[in-house]
N, C-alpha and C. Protein backbone atom coordinates (compact mmCIF):
# COMPACT_ATOMS: atom_id res chain seq x y z
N UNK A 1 -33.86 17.54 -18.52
CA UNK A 1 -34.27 18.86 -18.06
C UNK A 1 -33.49 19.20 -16.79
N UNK A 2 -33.03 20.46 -16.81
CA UNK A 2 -32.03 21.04 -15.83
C UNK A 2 -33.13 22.23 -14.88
N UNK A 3 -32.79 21.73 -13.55
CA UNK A 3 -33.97 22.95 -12.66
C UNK A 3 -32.82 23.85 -11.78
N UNK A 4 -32.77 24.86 -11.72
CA UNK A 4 -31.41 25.25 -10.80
C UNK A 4 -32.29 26.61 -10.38
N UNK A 5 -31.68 27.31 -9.19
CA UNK A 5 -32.66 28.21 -8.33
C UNK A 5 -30.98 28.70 -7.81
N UNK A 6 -31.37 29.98 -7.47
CA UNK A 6 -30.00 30.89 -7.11
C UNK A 6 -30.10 32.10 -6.45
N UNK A 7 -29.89 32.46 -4.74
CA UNK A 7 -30.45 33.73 -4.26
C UNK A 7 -29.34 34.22 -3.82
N UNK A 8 -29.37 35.52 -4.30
CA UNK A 8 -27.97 36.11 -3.28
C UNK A 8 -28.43 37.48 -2.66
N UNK A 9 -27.80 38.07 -2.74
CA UNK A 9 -28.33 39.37 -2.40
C UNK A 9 -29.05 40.80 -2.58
N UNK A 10 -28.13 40.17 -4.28
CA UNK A 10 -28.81 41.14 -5.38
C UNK A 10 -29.85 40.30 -6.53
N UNK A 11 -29.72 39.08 -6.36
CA UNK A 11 -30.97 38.35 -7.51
C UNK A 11 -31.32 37.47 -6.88
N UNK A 12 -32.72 36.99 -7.25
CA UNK A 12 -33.40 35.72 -6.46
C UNK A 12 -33.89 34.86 -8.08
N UNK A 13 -33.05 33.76 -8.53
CA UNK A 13 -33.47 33.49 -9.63
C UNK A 13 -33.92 32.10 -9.91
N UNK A 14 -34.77 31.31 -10.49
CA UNK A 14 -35.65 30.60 -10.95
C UNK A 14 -35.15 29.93 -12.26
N UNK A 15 -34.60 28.86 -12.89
CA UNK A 15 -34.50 28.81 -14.00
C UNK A 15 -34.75 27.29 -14.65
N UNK A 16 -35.62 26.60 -15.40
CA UNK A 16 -35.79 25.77 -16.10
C UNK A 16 -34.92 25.51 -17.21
N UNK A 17 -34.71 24.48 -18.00
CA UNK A 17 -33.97 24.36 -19.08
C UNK A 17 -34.48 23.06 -19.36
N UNK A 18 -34.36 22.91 -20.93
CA UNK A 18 -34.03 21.20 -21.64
C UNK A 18 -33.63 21.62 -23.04
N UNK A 19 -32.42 21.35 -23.24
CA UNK A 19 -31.64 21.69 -24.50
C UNK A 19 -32.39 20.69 -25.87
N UNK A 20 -33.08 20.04 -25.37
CA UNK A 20 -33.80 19.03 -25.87
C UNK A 20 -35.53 19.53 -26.46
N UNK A 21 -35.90 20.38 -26.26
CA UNK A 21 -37.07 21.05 -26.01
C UNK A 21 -37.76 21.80 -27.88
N UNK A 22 -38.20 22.25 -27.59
CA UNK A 22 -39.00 23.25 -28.55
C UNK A 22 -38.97 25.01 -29.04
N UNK A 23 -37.57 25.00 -28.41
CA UNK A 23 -37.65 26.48 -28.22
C UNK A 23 -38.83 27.70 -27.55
N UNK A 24 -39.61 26.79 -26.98
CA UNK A 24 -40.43 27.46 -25.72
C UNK A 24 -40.17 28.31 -25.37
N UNK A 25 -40.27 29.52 -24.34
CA UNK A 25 -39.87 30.21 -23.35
C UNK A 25 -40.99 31.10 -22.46
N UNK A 26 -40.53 30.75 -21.07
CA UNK A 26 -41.48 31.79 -20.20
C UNK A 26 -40.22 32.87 -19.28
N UNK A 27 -40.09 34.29 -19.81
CA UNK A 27 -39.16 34.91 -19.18
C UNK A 27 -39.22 35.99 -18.98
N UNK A 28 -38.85 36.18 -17.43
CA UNK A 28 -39.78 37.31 -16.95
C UNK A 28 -37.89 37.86 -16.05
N UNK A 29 -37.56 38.85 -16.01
CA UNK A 29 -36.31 39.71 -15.30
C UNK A 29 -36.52 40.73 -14.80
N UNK A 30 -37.44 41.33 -15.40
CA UNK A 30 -37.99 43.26 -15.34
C UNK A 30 -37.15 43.69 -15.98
N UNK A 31 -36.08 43.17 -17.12
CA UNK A 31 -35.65 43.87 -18.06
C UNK A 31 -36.31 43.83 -19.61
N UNK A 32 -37.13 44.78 -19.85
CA UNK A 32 -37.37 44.06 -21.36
C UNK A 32 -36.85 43.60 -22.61
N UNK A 33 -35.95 44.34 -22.45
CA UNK A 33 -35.17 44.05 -23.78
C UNK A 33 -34.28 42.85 -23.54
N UNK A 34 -34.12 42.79 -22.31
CA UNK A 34 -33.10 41.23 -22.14
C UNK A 34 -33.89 40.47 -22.16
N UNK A 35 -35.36 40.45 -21.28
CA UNK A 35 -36.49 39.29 -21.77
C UNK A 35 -36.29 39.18 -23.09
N UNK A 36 -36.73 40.19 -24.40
CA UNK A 36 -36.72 39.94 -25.95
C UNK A 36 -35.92 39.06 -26.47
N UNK A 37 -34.29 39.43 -25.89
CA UNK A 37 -33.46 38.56 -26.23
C UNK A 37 -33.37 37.07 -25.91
N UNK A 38 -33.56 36.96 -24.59
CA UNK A 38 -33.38 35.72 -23.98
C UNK A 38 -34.77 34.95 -24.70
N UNK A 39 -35.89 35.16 -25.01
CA UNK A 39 -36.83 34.61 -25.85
C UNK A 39 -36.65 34.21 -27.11
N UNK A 40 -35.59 34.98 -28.07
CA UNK A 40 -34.92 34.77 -29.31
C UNK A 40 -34.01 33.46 -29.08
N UNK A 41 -33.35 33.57 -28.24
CA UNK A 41 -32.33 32.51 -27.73
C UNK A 41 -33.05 31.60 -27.78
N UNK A 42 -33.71 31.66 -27.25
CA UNK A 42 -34.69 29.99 -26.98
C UNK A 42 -35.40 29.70 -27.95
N UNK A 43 -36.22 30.90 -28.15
CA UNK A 43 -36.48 30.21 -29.62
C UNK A 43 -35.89 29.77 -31.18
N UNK A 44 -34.75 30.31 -30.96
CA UNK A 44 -33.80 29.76 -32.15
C UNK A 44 -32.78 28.61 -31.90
N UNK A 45 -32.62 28.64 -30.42
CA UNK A 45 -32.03 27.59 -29.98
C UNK A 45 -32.56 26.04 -30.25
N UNK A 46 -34.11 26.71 -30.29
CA UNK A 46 -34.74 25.14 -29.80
C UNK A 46 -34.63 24.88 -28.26
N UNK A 47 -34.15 25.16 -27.38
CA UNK A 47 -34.03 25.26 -26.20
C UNK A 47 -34.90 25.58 -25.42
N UNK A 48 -35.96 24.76 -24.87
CA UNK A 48 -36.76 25.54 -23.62
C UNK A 48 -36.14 26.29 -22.55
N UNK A 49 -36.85 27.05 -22.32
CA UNK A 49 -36.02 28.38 -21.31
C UNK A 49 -37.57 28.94 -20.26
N UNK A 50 -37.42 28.40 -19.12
CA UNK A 50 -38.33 29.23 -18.14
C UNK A 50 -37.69 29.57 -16.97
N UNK A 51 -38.05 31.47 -16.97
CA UNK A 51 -36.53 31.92 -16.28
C UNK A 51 -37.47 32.83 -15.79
N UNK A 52 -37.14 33.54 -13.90
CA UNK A 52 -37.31 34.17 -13.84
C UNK A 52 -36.52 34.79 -12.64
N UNK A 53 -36.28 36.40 -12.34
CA UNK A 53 -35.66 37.02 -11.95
C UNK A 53 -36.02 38.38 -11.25
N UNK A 54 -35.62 38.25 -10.01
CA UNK A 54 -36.03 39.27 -8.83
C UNK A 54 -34.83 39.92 -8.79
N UNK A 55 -34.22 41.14 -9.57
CA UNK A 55 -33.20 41.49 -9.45
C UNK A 55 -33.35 43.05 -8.70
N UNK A 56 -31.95 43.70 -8.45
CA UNK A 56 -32.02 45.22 -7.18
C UNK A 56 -31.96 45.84 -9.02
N UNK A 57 -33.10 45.87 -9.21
CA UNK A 57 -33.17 46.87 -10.63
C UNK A 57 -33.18 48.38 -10.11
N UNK A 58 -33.37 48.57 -8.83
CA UNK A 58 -33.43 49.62 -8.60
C UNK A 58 -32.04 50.63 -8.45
N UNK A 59 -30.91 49.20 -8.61
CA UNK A 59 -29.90 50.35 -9.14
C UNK A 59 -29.67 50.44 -9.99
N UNK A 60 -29.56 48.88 -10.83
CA UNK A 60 -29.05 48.95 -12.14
C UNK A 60 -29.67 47.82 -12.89
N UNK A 61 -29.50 47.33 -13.79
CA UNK A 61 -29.61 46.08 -14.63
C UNK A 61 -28.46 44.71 -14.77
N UNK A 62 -27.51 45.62 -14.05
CA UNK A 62 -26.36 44.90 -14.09
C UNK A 62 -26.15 43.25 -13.49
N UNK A 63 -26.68 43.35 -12.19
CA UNK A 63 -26.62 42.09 -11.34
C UNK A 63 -28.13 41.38 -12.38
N UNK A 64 -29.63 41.53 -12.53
CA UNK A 64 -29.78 40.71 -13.27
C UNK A 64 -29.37 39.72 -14.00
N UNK A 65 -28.64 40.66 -15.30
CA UNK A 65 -28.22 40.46 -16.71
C UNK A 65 -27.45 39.03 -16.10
N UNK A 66 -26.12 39.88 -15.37
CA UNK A 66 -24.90 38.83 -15.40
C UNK A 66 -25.15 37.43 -14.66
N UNK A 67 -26.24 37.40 -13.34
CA UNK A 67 -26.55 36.90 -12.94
C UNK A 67 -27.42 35.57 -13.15
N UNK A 68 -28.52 35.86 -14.67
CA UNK A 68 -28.68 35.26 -15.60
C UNK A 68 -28.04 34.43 -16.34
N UNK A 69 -27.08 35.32 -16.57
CA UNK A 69 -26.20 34.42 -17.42
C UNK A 69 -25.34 33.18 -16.61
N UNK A 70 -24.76 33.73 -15.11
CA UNK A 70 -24.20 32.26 -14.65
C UNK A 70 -25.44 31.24 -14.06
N UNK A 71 -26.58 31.44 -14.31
CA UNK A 71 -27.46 30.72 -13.81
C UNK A 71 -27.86 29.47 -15.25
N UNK A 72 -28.34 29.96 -16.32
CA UNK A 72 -28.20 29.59 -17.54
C UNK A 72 -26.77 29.04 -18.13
N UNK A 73 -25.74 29.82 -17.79
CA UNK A 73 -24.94 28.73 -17.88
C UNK A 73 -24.20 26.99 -17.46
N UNK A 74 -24.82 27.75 -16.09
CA UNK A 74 -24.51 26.28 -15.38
C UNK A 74 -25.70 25.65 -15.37
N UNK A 75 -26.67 25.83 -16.34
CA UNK A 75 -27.81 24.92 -16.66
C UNK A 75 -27.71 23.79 -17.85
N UNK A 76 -27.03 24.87 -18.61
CA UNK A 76 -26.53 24.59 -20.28
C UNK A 76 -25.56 23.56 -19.91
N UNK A 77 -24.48 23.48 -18.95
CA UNK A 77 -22.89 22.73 -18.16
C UNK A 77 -24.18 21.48 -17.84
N UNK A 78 -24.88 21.32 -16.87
CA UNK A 78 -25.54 20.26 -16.84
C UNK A 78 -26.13 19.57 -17.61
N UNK A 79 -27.05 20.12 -19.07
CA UNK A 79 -27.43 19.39 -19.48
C UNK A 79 -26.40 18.98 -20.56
N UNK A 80 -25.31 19.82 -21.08
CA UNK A 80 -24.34 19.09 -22.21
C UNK A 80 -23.60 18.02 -21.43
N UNK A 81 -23.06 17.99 -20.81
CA UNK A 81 -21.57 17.70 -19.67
C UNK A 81 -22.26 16.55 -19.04
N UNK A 82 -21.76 15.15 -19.32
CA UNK A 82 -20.31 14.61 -19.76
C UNK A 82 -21.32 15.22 -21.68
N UNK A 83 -19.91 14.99 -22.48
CA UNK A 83 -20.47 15.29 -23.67
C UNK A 83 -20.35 14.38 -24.07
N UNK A 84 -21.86 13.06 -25.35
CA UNK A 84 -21.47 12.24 -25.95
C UNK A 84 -21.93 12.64 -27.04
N UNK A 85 -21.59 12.01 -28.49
CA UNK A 85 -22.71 11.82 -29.63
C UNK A 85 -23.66 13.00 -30.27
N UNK A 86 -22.33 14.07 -30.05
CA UNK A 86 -23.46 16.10 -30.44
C UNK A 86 -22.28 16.48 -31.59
N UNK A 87 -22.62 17.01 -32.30
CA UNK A 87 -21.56 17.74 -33.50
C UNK A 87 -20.17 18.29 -32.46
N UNK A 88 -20.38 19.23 -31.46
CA UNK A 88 -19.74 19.69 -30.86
C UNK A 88 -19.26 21.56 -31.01
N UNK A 89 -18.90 21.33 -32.40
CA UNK A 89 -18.89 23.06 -33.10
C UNK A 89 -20.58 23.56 -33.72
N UNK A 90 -20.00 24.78 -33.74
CA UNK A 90 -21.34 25.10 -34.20
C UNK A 90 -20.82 26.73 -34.92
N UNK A 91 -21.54 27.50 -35.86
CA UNK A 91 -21.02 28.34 -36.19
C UNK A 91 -22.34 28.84 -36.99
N UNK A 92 -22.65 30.16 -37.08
CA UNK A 92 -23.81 30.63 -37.51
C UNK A 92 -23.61 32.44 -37.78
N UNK A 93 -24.00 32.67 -38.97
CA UNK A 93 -24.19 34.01 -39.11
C UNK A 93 -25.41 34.61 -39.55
N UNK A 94 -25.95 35.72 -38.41
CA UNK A 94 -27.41 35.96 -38.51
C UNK A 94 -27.16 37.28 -39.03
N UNK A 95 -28.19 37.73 -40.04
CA UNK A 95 -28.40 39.05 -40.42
C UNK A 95 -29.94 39.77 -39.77
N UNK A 96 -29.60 40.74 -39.39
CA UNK A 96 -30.80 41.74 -39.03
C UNK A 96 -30.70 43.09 -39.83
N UNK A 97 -31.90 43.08 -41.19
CA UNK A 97 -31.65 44.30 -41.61
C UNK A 97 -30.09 44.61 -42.07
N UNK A 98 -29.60 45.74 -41.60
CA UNK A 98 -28.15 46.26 -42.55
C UNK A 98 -26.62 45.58 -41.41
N UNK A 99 -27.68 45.03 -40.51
CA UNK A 99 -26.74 44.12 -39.15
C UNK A 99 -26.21 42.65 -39.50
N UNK A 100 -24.90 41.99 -39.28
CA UNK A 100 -25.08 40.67 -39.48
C UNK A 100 -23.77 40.67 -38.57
N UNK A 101 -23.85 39.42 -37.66
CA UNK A 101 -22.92 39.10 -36.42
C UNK A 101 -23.06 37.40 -36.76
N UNK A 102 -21.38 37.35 -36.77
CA UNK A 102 -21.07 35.69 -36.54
C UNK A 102 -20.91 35.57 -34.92
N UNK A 103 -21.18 33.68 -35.12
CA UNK A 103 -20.99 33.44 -33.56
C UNK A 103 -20.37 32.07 -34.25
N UNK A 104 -18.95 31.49 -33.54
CA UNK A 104 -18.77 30.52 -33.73
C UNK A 104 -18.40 29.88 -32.30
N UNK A 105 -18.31 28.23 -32.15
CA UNK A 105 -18.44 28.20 -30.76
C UNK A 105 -17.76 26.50 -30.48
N UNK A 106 -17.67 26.06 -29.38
CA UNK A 106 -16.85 25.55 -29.58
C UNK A 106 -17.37 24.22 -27.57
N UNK A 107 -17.89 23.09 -27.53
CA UNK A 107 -18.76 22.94 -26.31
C UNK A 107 -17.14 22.00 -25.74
N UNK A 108 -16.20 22.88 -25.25
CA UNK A 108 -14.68 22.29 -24.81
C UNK A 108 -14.89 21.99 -24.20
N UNK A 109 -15.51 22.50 -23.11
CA UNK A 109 -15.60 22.37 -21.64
C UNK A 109 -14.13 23.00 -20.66
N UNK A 110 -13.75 24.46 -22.00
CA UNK A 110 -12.59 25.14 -21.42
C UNK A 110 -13.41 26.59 -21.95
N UNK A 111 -13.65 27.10 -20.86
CA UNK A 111 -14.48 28.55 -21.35
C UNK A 111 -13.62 30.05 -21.95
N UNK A 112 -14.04 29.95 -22.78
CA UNK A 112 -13.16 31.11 -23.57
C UNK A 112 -14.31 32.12 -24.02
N UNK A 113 -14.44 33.95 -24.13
CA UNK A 113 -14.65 34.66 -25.28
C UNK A 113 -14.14 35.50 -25.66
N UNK A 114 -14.35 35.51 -27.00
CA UNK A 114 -13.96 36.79 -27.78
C UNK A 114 -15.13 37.59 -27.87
N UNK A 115 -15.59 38.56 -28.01
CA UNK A 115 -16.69 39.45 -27.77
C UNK A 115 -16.20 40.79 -28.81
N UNK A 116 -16.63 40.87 -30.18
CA UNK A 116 -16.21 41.85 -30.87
C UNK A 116 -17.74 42.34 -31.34
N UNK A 117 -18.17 43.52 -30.51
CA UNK A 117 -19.09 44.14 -31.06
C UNK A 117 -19.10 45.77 -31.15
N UNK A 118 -19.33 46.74 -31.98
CA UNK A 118 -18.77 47.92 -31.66
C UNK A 118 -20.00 48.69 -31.62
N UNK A 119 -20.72 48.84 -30.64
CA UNK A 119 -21.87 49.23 -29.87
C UNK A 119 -21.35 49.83 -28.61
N UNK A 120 -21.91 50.94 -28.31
CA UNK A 120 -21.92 51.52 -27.06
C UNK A 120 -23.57 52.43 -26.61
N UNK A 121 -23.59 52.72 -25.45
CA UNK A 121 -24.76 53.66 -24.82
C UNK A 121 -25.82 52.30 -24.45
N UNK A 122 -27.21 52.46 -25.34
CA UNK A 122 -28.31 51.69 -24.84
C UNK A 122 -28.83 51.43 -25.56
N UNK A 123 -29.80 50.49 -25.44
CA UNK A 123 -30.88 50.15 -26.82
C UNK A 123 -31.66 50.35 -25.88
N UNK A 124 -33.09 51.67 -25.56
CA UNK A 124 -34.10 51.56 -25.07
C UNK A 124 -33.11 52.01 -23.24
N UNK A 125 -33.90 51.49 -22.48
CA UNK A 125 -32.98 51.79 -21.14
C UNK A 125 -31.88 50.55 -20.83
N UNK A 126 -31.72 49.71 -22.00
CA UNK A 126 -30.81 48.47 -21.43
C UNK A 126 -29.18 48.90 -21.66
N UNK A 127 -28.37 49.02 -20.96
CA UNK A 127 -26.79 49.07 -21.34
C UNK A 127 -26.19 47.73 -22.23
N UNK A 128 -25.94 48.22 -23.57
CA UNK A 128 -25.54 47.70 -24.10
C UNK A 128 -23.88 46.40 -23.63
N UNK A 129 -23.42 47.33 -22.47
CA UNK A 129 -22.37 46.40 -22.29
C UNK A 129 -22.70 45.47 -21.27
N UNK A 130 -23.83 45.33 -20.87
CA UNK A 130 -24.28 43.75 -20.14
C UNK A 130 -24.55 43.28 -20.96
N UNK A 131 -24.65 43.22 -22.21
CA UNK A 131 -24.49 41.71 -23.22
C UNK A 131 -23.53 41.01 -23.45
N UNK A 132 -22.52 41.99 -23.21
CA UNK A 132 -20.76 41.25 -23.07
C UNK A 132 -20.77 40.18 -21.29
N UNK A 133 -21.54 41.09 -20.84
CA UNK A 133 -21.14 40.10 -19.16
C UNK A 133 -22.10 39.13 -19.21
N UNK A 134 -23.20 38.72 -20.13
CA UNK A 134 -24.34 38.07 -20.46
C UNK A 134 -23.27 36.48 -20.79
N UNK A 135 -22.87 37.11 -21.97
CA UNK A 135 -22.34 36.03 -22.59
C UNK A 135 -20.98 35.44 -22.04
N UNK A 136 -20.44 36.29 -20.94
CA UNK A 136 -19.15 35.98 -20.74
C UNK A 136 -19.43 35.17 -19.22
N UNK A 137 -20.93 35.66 -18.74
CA UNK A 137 -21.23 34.65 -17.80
C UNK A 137 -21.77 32.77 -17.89
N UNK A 138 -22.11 32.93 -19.62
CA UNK A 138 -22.90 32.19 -19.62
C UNK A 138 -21.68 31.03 -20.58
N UNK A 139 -20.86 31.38 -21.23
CA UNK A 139 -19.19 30.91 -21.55
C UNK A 139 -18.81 30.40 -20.56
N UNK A 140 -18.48 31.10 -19.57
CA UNK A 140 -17.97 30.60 -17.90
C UNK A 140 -18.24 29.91 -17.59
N UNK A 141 -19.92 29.76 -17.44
CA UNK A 141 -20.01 28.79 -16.36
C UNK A 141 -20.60 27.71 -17.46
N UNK A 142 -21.06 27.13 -18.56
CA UNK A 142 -21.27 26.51 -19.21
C UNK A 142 -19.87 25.49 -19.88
N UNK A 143 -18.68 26.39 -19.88
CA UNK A 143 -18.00 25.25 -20.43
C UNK A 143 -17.79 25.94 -21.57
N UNK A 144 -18.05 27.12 -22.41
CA UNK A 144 -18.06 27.21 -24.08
C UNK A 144 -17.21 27.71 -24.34
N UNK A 145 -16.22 27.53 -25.53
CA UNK A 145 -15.61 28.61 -26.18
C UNK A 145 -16.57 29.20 -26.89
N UNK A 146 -16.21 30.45 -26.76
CA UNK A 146 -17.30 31.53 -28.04
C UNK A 146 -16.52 32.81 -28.27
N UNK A 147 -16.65 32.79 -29.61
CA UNK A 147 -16.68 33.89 -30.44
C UNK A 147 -18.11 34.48 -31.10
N UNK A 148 -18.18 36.25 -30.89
CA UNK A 148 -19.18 36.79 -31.57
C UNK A 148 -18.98 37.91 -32.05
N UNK A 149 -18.64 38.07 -33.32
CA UNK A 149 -18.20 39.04 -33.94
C UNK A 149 -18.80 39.92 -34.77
N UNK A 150 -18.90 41.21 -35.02
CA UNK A 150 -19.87 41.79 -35.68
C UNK A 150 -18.83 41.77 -36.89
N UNK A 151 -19.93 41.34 -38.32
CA UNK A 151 -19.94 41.81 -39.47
C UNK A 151 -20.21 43.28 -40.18
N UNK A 152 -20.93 43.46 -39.47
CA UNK A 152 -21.31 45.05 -39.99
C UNK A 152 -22.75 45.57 -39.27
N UNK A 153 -23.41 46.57 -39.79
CA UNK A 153 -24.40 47.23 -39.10
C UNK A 153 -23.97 48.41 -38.15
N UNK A 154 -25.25 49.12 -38.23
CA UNK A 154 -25.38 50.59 -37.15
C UNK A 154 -26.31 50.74 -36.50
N UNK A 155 -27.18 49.88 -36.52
CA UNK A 155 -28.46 49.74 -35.69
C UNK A 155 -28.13 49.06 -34.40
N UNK A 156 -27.97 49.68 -33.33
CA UNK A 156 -27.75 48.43 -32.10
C UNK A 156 -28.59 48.09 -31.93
N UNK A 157 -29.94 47.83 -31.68
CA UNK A 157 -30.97 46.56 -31.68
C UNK A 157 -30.49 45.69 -32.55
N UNK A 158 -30.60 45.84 -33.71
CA UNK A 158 -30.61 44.71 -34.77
C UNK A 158 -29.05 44.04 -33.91
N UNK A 159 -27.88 44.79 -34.25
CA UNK A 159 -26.71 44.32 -33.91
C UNK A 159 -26.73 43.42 -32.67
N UNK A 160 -27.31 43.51 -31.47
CA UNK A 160 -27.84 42.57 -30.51
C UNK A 160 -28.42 41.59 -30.56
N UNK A 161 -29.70 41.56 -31.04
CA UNK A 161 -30.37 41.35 -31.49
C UNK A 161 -29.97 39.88 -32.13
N UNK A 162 -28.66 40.02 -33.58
CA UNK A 162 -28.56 39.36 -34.12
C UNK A 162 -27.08 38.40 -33.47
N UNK A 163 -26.76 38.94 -32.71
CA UNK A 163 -25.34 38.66 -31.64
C UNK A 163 -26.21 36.82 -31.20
N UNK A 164 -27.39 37.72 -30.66
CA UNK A 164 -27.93 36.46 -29.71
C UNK A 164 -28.74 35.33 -30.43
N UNK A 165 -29.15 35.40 -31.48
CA UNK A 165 -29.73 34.81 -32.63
C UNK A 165 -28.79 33.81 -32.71
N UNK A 166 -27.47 34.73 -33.39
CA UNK A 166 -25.96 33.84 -33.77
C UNK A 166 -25.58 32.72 -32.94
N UNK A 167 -25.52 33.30 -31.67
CA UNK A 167 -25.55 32.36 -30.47
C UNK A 167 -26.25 30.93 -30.59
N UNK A 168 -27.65 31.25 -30.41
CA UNK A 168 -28.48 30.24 -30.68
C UNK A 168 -28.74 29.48 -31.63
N UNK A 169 -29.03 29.67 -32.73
CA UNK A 169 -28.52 29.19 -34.19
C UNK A 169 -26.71 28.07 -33.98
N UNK A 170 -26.06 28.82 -33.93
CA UNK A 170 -24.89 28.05 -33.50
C UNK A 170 -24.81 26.96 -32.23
N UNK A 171 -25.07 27.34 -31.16
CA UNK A 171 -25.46 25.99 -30.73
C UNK A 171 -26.29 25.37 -30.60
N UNK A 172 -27.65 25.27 -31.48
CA UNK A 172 -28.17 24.73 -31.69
C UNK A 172 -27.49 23.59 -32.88
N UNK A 173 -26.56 23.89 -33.81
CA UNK A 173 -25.65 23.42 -34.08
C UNK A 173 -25.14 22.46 -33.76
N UNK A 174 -24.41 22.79 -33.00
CA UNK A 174 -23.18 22.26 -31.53
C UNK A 174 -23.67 21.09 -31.31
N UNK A 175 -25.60 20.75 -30.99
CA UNK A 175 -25.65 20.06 -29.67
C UNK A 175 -26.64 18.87 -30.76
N UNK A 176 -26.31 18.92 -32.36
CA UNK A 176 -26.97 17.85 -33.09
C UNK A 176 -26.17 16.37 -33.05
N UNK A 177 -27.12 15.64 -32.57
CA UNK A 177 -27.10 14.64 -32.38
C UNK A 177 -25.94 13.94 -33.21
N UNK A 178 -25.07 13.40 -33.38
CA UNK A 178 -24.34 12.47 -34.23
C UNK A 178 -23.42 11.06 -33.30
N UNK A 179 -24.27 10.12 -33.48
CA UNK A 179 -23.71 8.63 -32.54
C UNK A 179 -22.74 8.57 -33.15
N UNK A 180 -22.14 8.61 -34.23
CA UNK A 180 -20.61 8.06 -34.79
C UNK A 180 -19.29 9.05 -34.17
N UNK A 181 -19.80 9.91 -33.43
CA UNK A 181 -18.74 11.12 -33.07
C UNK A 181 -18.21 10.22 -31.94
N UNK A 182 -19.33 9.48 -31.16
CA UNK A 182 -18.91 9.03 -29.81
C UNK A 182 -18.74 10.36 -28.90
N UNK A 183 -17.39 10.50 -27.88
CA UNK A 183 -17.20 11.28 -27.47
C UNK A 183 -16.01 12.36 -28.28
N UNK A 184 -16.64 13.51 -28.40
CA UNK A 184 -15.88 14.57 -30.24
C UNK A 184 -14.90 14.74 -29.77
N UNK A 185 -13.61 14.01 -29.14
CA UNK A 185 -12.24 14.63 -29.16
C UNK A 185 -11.55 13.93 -29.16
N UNK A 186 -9.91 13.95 -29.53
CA UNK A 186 -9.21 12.48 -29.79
C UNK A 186 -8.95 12.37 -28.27
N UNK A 187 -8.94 13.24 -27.12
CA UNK A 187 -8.53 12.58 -25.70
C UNK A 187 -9.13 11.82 -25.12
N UNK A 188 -10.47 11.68 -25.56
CA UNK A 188 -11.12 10.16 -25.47
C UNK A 188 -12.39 10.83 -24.06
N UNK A 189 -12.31 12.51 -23.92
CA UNK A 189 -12.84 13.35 -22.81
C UNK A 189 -13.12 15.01 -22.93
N UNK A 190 -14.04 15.08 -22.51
CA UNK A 190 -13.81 16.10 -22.52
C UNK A 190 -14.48 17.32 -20.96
């Protein structure tokens, strides 16, 4: 279990983790729809997640979101990292309704994304393009390659929705146990 705490100017944040867990979650931001999501995550992850967040919502959602994400990421970096004895890839395609988004992913410990979703405006009052700085914070500081690509759909909930599902589903993947892998790369590191 990973405990990490993070205050700056614009967020005061709180965050639990055990990649090991039940897909639990207690998560509180004052964003709702990113709470929704970040609860999907965990619960499809299998990942316990107790998160919470004092963000300047009063300008935007922005510092939250992203802020979240490097907090959770460098939670996710602690509990994978060193990597032994986990599949390592992971790859998952979730459908929502007429929506379906791949996520494939990759625990390098060289952070890469691709981010192909063709959504714009809001779902509800959330800006759809802090899900790109969500994931590109949480890539960063975690160590991941990731790809998340939309298949199709016109619903942006669902299309979100199923972005973050993909996510979770996939590394939940990633992080299955296998002792014969040893450490998953021929450099003998990762």
């Amino acid at each position: 279990m990973t405990e990490l705490n993070r205050e700056t100017k614009e967020t005061n944040i709180k965050c639990k983790i055990d990649i090991h867990g039940t897909g639990k979650s207690n998560i509180n931001t004052g964003v709702g729809f990113f709470d929704h999501m970040l609860e999907a995550l965990s619960k499809h992850s299998g990942i316990d997640i107790d998160l919470s967040c004092k963000g300047d919502l009063h300008i935007d959602a922005h510092h939250t979101v992203e802020d979240c994400g490097i907090v959770l990421g460098k939670a996710l970096k602690n509990e994978i990292f060193p990597i032994e004895a986990v599949e390592r890839y992971g790859n998952a395609t979730v459908v929502m309704d007429e929506a379906a988004v791949t996520c494939a992913l990759d625990l390098s410990n060289r952070p890469f994304l691709v981010y192909e979703l063709n959504i714009s405006e809001k779902v509800g009052n959330f800006d759809v393009e802090l899900a790109e700085e969500f994931f590109h914070a949480v890539s960063g500081n975690a160590g991941i390659t990731l790809h998340i690509i939309q298949d199709r759909g016109r619903n942006k909930h669902h299309i979100l929705e199923a972005a973050f599902k993909a996510f979770a589903v996939a590394l939940r993947r990633a992080l299955v146990k296998n002792e014969r892998l040893g450490i998953p790369s021929t450099k003998g590191v990762l």
